[in-house]
C-alpha atoms as a PDB file:
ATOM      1  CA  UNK A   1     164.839 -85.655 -68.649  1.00  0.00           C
ATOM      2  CA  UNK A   2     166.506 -82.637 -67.092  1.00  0.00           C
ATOM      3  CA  UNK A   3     167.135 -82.945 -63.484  1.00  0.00           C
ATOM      4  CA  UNK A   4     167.901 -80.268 -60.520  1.00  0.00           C
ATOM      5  CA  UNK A   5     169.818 -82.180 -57.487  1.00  0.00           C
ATOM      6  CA  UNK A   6     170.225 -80.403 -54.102  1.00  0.00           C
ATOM      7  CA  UNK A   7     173.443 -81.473 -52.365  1.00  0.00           C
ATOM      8  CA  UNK A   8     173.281 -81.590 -48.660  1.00  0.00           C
ATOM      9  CA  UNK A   9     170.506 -78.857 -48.327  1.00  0.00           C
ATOM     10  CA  UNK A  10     170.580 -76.850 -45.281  1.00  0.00           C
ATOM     11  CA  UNK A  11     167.134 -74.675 -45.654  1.00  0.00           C
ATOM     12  CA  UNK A  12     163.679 -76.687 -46.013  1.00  0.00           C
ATOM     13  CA  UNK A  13     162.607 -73.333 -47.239  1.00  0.00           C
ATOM     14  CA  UNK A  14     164.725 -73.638 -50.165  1.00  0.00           C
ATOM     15  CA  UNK A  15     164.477 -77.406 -50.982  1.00  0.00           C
ATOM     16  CA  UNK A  16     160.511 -76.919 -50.043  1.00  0.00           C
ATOM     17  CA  UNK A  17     160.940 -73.615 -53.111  1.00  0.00           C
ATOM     18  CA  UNK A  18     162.351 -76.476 -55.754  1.00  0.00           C
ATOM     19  CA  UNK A  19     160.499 -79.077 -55.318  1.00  0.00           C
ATOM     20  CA  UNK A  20     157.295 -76.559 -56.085  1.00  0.00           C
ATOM     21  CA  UNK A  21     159.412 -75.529 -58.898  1.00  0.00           C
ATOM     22  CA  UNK A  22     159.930 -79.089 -60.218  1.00  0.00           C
ATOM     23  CA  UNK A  23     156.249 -79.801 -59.607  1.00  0.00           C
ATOM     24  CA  UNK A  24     155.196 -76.997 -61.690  1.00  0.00           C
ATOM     25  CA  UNK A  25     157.954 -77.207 -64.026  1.00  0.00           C
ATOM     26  CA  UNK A  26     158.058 -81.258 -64.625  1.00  0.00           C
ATOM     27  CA  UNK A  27     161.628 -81.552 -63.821  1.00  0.00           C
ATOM     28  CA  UNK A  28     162.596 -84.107 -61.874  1.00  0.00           C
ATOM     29  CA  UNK A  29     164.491 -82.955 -58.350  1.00  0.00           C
ATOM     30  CA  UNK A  30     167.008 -85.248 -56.341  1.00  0.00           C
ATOM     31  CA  UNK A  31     167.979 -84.676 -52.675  1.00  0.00           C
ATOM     32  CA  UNK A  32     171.357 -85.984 -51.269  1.00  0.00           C
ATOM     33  CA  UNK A  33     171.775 -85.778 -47.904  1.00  0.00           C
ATOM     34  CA  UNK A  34     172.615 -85.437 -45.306  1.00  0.00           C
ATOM     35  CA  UNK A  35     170.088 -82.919 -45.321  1.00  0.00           C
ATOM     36  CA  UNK A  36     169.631 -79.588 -41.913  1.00  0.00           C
ATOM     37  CA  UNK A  37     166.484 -80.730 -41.284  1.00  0.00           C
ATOM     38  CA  UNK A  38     163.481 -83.277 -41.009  1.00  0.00           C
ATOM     39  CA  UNK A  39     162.052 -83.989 -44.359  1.00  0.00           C
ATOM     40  CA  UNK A  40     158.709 -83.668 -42.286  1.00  0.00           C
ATOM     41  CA  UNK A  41     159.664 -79.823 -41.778  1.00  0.00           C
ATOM     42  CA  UNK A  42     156.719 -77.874 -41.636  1.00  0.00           C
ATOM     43  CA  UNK A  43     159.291 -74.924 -43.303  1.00  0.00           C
ATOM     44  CA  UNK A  44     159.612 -77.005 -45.945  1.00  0.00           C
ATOM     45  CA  UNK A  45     155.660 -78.008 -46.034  1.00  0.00           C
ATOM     46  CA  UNK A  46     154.836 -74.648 -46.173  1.00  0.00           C
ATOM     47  CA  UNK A  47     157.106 -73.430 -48.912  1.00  0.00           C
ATOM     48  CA  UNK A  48     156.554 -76.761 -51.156  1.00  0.00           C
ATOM     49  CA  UNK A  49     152.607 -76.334 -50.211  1.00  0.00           C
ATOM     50  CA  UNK A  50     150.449 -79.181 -51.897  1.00  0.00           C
ATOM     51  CA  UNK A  51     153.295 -79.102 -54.822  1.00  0.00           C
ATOM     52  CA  UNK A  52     155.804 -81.333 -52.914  1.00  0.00           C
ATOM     53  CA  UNK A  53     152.572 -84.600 -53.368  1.00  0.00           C
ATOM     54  CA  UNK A  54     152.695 -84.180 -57.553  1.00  0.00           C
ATOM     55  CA  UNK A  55     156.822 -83.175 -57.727  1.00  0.00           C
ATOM     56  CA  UNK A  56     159.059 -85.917 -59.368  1.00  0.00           C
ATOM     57  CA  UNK A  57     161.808 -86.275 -56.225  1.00  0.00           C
ATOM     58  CA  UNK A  58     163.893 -88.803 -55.074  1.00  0.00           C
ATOM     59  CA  UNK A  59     166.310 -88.865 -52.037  1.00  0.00           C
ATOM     60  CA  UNK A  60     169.816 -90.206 -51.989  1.00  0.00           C
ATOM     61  CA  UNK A  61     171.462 -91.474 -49.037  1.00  0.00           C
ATOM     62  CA  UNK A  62     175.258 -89.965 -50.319  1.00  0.00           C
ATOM     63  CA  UNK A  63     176.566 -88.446 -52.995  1.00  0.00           C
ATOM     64  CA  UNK A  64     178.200 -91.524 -53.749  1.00  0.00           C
ATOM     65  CA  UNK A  65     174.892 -93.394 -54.419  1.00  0.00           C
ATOM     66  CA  UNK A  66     173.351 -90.367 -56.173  1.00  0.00           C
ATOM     67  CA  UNK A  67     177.015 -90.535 -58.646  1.00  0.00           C
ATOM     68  CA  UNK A  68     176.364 -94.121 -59.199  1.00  0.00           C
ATOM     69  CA  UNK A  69     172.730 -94.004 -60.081  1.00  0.00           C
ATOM     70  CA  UNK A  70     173.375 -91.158 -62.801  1.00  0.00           C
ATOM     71  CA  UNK A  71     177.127 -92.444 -64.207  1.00  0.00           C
ATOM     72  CA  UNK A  72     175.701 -91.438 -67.329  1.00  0.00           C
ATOM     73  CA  UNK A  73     174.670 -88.404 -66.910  1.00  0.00           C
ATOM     74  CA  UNK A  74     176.192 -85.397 -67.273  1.00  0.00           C
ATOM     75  CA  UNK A  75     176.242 -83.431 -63.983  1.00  0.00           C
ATOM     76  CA  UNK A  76     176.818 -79.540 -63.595  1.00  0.00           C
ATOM     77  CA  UNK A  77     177.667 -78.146 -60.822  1.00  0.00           C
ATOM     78  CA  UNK A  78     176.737 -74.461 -60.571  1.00  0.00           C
ATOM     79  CA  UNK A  79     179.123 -72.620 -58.173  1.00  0.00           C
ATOM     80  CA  UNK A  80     179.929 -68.792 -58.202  1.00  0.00           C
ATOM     81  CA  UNK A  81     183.565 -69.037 -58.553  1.00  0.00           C
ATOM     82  CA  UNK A  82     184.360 -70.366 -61.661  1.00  0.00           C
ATOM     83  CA  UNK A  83     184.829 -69.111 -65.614  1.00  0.00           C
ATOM     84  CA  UNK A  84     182.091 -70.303 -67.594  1.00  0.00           C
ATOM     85  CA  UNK A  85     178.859 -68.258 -67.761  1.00  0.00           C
ATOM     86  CA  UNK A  86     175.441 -69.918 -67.107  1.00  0.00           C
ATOM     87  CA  UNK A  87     174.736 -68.662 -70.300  1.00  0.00           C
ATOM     88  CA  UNK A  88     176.037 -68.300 -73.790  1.00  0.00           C
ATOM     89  CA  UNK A  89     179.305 -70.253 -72.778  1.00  0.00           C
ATOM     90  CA  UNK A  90     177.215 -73.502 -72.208  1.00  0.00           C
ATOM     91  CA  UNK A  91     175.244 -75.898 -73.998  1.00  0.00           C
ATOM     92  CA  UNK A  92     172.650 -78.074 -72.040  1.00  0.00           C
ATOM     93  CA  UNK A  93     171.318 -81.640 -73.392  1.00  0.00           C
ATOM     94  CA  UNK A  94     168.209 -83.021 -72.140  1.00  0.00           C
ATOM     95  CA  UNK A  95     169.470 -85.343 -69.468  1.00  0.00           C
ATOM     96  CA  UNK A  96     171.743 -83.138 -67.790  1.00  0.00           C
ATOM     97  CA  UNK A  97     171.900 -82.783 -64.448  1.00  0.00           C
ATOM     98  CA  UNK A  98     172.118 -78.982 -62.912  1.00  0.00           C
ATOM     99  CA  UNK A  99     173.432 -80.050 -59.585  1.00  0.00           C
ATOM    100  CA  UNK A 100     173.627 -77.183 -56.609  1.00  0.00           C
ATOM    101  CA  UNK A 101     175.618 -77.025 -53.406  1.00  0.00           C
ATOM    102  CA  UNK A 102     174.512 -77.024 -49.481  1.00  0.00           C
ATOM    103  CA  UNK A 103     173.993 -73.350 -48.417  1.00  0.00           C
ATOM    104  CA  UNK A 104     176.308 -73.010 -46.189  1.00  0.00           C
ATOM    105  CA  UNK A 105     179.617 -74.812 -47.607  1.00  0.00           C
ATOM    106  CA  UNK A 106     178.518 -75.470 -50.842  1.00  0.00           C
ATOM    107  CA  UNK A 107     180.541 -78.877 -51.853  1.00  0.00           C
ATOM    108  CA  UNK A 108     182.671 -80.881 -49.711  1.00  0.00           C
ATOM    109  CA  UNK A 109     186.111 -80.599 -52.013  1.00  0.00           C
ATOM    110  CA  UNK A 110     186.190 -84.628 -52.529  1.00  0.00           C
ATOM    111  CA  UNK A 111     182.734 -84.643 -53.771  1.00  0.00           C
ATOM    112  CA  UNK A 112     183.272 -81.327 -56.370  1.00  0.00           C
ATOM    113  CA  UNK A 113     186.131 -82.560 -57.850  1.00  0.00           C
ATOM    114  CA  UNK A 114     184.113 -85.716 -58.917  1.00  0.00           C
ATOM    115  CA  UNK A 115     181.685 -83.058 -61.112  1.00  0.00           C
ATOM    116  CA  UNK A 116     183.184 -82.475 -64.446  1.00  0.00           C
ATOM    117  CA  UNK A 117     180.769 -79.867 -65.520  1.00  0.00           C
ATOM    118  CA  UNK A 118     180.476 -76.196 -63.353  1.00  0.00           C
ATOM    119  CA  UNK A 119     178.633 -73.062 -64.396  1.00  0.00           C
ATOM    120  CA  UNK A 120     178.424 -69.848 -62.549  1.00  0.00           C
ATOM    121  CA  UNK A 121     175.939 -66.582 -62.949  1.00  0.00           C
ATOM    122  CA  UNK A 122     177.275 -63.422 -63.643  1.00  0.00           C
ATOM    123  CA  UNK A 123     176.927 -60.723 -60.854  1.00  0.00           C
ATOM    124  CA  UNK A 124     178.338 -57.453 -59.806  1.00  0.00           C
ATOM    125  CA  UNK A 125     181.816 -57.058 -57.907  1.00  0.00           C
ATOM    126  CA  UNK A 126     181.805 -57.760 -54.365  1.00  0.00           C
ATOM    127  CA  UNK A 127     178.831 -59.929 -54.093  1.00  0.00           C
ATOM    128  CA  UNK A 128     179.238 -63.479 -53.166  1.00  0.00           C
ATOM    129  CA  UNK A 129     176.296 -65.524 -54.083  1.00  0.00           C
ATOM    130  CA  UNK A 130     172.790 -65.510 -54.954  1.00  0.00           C
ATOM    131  CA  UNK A 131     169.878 -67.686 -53.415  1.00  0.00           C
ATOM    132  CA  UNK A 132     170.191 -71.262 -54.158  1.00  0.00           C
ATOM    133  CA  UNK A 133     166.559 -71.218 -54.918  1.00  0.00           C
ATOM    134  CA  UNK A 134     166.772 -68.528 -57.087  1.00  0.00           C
ATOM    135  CA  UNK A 135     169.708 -69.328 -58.450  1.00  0.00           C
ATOM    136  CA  UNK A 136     169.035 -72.804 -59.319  1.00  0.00           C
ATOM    137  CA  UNK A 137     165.691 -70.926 -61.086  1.00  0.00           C
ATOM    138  CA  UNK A 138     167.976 -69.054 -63.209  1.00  0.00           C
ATOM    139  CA  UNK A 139     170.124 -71.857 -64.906  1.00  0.00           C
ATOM    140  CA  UNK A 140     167.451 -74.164 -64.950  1.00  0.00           C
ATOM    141  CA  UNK A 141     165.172 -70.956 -66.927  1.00  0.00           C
ATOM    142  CA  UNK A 142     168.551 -71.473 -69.378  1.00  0.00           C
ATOM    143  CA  UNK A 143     168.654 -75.058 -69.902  1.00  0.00           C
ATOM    144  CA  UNK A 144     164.716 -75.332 -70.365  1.00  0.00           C
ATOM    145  CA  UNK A 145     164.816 -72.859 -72.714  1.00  0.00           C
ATOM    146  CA  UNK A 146     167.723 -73.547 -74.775  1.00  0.00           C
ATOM    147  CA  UNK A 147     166.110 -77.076 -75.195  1.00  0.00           C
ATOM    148  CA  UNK A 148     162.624 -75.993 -75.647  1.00  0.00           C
ATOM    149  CA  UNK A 149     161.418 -77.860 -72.384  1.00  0.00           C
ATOM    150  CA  UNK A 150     158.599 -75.450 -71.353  1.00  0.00           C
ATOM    151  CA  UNK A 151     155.566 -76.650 -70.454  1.00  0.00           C
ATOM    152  CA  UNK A 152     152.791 -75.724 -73.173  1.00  0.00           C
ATOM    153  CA  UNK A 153     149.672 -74.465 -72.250  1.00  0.00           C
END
């Protein structure tokens, strides 16, 4: 099963956005704290809605714990300064993991150098980063569809 992992999210609006995602998507979503806020947020409540009951999540205590659970697993980190395109330059297999930094430092250097896989998205010159919401959307939209993983209705 493809997976989404937040690392130390900062904004319950954002982890609240992906675990709605996962719900409606049926991919599972880990959390790794230390997380910015409560997990009883009302942000994240309200962004998640009724879709954070019926998503597939699981929180880890430290990265550490999340690495051991999923040794074999490949993880991808997806981090706006690096080579390899999101697309076209990467295959995805089923049980990857598409793993995305905290918001505001994205990954602590001993913990990034432990993730052998990193993907970035193309943008324009002089901007720095997308959404993590969104851009977590966009390379999961890539993976699912490379591997046919669409729900069908």
């Amino acid at each position: 099963m493809l997976n989404i992992a937040l690392y130390h999210p900062q904004i319950p609006q954002n982890a609240g956005t992906l675990m709605r995602l996962s719900s409606c998507l049926g991919v599972k979503i880990d959390l790794i704290r230390p997380f910015g806020f409560l997990f009883n947020d009302k942000k994240l409540k309200r962004a998640g809605m009724d879709y954070i009951s019926t998503s597939n999540y699981e929180i880890h205590d430290s990265f550490e714990l999340f690495c051991e659970k999923y040794q074999n697993r490949r993880l991808i980190a997806l981090e706006a300064n690096n080579e390899h395109t999101h697309h076209n330059e990467f295959i995805y297999k089923n049980d990857d993991i598409i793993i995305v930094g905290s918001e505001h430092y994205g990954f602590l250097a001993n913990d990034f150098s432990k993730i052998p896989y990193c993907v970035k998205i193309p943008m324009l010159p002089n901007r720095r980063s997308l959404n993590m919401a969104i851009a977590t959307t966009i390379v999961l939209s890539e993976a699912m569809s490379q591997l046919n993983l669409f729900p069908n209705n």
